[in-house]
Protein backbone atom coordinates (compact mmCIF):
# COMPACT_ATOMS: atom_id res chain seq x y z
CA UNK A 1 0.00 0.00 0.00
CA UNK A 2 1.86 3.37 -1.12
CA UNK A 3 1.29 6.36 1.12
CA UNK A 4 -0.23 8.99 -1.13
CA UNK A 5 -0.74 12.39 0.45
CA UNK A 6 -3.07 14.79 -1.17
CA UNK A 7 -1.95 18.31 -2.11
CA UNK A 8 -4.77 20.64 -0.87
CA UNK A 9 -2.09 23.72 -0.62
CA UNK A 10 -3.97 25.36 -3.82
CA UNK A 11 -7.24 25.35 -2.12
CA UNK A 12 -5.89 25.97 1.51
CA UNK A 13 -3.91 29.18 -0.38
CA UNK A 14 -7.15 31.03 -2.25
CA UNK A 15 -6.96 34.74 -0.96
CA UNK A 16 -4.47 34.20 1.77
CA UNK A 17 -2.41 36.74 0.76
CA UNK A 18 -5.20 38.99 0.72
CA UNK A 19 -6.18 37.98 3.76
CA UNK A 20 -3.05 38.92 5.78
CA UNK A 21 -2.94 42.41 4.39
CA UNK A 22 -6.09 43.53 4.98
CA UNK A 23 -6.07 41.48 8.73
CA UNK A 24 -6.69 44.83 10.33
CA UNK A 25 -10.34 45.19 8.29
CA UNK A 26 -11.38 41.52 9.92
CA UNK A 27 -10.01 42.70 13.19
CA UNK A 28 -11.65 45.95 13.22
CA UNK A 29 -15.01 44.39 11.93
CA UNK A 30 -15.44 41.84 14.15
CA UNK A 31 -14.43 44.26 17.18
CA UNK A 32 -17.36 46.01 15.90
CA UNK A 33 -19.56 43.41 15.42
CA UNK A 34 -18.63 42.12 18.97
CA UNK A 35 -19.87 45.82 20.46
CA UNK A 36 -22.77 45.54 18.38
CA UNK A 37 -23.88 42.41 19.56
CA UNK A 38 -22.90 43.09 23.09
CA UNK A 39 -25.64 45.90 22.88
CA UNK A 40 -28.11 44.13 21.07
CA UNK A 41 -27.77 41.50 24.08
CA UNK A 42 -28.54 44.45 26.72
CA UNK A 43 -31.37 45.54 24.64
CA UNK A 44 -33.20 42.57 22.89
CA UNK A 45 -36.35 43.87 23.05
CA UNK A 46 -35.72 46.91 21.04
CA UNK A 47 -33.54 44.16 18.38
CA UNK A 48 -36.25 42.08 18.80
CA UNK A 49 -39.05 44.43 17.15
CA UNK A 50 -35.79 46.66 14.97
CA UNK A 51 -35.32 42.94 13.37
CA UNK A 52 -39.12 42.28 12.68
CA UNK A 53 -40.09 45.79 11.02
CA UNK A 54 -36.39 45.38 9.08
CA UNK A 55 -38.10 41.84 7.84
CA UNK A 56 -41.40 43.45 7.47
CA UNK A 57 -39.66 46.00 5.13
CA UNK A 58 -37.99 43.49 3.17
CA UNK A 59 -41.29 41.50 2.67
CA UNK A 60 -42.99 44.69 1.47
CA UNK A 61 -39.82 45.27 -1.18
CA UNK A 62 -39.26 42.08 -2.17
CA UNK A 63 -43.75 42.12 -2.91
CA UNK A 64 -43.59 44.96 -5.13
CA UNK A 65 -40.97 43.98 -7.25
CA UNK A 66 -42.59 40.32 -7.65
CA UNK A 67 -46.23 42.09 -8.38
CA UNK A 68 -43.87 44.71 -10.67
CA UNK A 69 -42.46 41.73 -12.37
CA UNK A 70 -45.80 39.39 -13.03
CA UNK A 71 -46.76 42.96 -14.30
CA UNK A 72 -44.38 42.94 -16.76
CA UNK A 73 -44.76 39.49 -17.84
CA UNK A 74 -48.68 39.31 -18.49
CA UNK A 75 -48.52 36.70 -20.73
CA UNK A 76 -47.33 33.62 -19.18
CA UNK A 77 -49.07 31.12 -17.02
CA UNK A 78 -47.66 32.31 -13.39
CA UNK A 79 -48.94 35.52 -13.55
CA UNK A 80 -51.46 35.33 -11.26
CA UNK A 81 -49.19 33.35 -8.73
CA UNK A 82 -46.46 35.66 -9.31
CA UNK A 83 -49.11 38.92 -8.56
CA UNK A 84 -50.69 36.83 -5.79
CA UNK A 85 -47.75 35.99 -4.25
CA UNK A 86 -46.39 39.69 -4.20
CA UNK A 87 -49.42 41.08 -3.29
CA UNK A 88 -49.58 38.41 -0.37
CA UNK A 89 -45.69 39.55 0.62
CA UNK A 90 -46.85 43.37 0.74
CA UNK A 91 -49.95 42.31 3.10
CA UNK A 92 -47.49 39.95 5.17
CA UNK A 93 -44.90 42.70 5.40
CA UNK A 94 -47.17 45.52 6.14
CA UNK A 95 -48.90 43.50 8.77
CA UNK A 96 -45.47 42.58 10.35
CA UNK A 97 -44.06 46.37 10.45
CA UNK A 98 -47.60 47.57 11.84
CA UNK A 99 -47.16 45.11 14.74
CA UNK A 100 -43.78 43.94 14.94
CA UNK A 101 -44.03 42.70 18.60
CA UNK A 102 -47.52 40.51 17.78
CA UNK A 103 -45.24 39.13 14.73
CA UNK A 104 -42.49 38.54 16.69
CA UNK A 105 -44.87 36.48 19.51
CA UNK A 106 -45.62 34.50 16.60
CA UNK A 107 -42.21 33.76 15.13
CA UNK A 108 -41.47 32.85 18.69
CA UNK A 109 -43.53 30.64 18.86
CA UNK A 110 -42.32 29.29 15.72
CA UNK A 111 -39.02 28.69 16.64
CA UNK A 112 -39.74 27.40 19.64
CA UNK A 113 -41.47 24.36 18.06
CA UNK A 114 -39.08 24.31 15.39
CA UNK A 115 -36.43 23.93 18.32
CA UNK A 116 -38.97 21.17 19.74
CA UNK A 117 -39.20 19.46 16.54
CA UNK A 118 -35.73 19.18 15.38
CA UNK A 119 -34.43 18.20 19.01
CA UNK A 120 -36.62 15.37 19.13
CA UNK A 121 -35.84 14.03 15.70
CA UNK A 122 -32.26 14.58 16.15
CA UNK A 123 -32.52 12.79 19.32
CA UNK A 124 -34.53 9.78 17.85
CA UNK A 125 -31.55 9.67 14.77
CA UNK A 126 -28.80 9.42 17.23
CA UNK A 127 -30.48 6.85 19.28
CA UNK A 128 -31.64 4.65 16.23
CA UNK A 129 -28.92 5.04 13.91
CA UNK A 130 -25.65 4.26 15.83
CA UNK A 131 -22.98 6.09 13.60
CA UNK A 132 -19.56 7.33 14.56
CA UNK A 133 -19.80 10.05 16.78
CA UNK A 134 -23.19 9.78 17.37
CA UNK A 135 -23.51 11.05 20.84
CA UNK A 136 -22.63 14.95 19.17
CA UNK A 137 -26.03 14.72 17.62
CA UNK A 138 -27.75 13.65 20.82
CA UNK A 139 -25.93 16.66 22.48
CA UNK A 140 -27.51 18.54 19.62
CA UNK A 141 -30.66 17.46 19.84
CA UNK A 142 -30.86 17.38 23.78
CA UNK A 143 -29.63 21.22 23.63
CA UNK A 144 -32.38 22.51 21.01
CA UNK A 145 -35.72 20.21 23.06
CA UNK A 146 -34.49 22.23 25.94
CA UNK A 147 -34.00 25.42 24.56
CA UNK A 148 -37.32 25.13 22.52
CA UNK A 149 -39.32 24.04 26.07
CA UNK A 150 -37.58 26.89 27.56
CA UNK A 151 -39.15 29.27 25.27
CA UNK A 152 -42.21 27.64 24.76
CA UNK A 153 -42.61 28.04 28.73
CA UNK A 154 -42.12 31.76 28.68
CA UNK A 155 -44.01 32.08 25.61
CA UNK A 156 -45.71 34.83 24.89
CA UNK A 157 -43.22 36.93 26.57
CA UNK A 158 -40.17 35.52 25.19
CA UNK A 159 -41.73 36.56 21.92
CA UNK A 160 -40.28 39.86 23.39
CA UNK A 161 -36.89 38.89 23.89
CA UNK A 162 -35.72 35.98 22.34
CA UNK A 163 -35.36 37.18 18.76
CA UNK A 164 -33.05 40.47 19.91
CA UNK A 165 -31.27 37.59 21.72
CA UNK A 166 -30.68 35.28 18.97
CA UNK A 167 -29.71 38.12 16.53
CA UNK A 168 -26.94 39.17 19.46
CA UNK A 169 -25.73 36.32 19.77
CA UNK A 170 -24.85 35.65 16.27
CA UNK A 171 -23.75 38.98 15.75
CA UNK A 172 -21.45 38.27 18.83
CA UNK A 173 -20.05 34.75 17.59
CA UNK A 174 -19.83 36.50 13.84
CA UNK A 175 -17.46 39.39 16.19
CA UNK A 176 -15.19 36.77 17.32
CA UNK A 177 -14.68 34.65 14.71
CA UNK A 178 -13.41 37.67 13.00
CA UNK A 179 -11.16 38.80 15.31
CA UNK A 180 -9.53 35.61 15.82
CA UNK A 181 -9.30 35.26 11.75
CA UNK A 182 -7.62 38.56 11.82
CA UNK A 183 -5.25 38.05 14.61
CA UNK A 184 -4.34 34.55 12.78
CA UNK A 185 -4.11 36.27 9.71
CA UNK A 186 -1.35 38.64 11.00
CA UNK A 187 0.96 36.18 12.04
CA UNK A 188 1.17 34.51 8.40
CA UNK A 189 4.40 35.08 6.79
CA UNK A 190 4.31 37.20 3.86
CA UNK A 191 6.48 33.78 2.11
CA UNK A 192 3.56 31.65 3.03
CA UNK A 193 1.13 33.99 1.60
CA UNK A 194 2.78 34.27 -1.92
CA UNK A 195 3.59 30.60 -2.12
């Protein structure tokens, strides 16, 4: 049996160059991100209902310009699904910006069964189907049934809350991994970048 090693060095090397010059831009963005999210954490009710009227707005957009387009395409056969569906986005989106914290109860509670769901299935996968490293999607699954009871239990309120949260907390992971792609990024060699 020969030892063959694969060469991924082309792939591993795509924009590393540009990377390490412009590591201050990641750095600085993910700083920012990291504030960002810090204050969306100490004020997720306010993200909470900022994030539903910026969705509601996008529904209302993205409506027009579908009901612009089946406009402007009158003679084939989705027009009417095309104008339907846009005018059903503009109603949607209008309805969400109107009252984004009733929206926002709902997607809750949304989620929350989502969370439910999905932790249950995973759950049932990882007990049934016994596959190597199994027990990561049990953790997985055992970590989104709670989560989703946890909301479902404060539901309605956590329709307050728990979107603001979710949105910091990406926007505080997003942060870091930037930071820590930047500060790697600095330390590459400018030989290793050009190879």
């Amino acid at each position: 049996m020969t030892n063959t090693k694969i060469n991924l060095s082309g792939l591993d090397m795509v924009g590393l160059e540009n990377l390490r010059k412009r590591w201050g831009w990641f750095l600085a963005l993910g700083v920012l991100l990291i504030v960002l999210g810090t204050v969306a954490l100490g004020s997720s009710a306010f993200m909470t209902l900022a994030t539903m009227v910026f969705a509601g707005w996008l529904l209302i957009v993205g409506g027009v310009l579908e009901a612009a387009h089946a406009c402007a395409c009158k003679g084939w056969g989705g027009f009417f699904i095309d104008l339907l569906t846009g005018i059903l986005y503009v109603v949607v989106g209008f309805m969400v910006v109107a009252n984004p914290g009733s929206a926002a109860v709902a997607l809750t509670l949304l989620i929350a069964m989502f969370l439910i769901f999905g932790g249950v299935f995973r759950i049932v996968v990882a007990a049934v189907v016994r596959f190597p490293n199994w027990i990561w999607l049990l953790l997985h699954g055992v970590i989104n049934l709670l989560l989703g009871i946890a909301i479902w239990r404060q539901w309605p309120l956590a329709g307050l809350w728990v979107i603001g949260l979710f949105v910091g907390i990406d926007m505080l992971l997003n942060g870091w991994s930037l930071v820590m792609l930047g500060l790697a990024a600095k330390r590459i060699p400018a030989a290793e970048a050009n190879a």
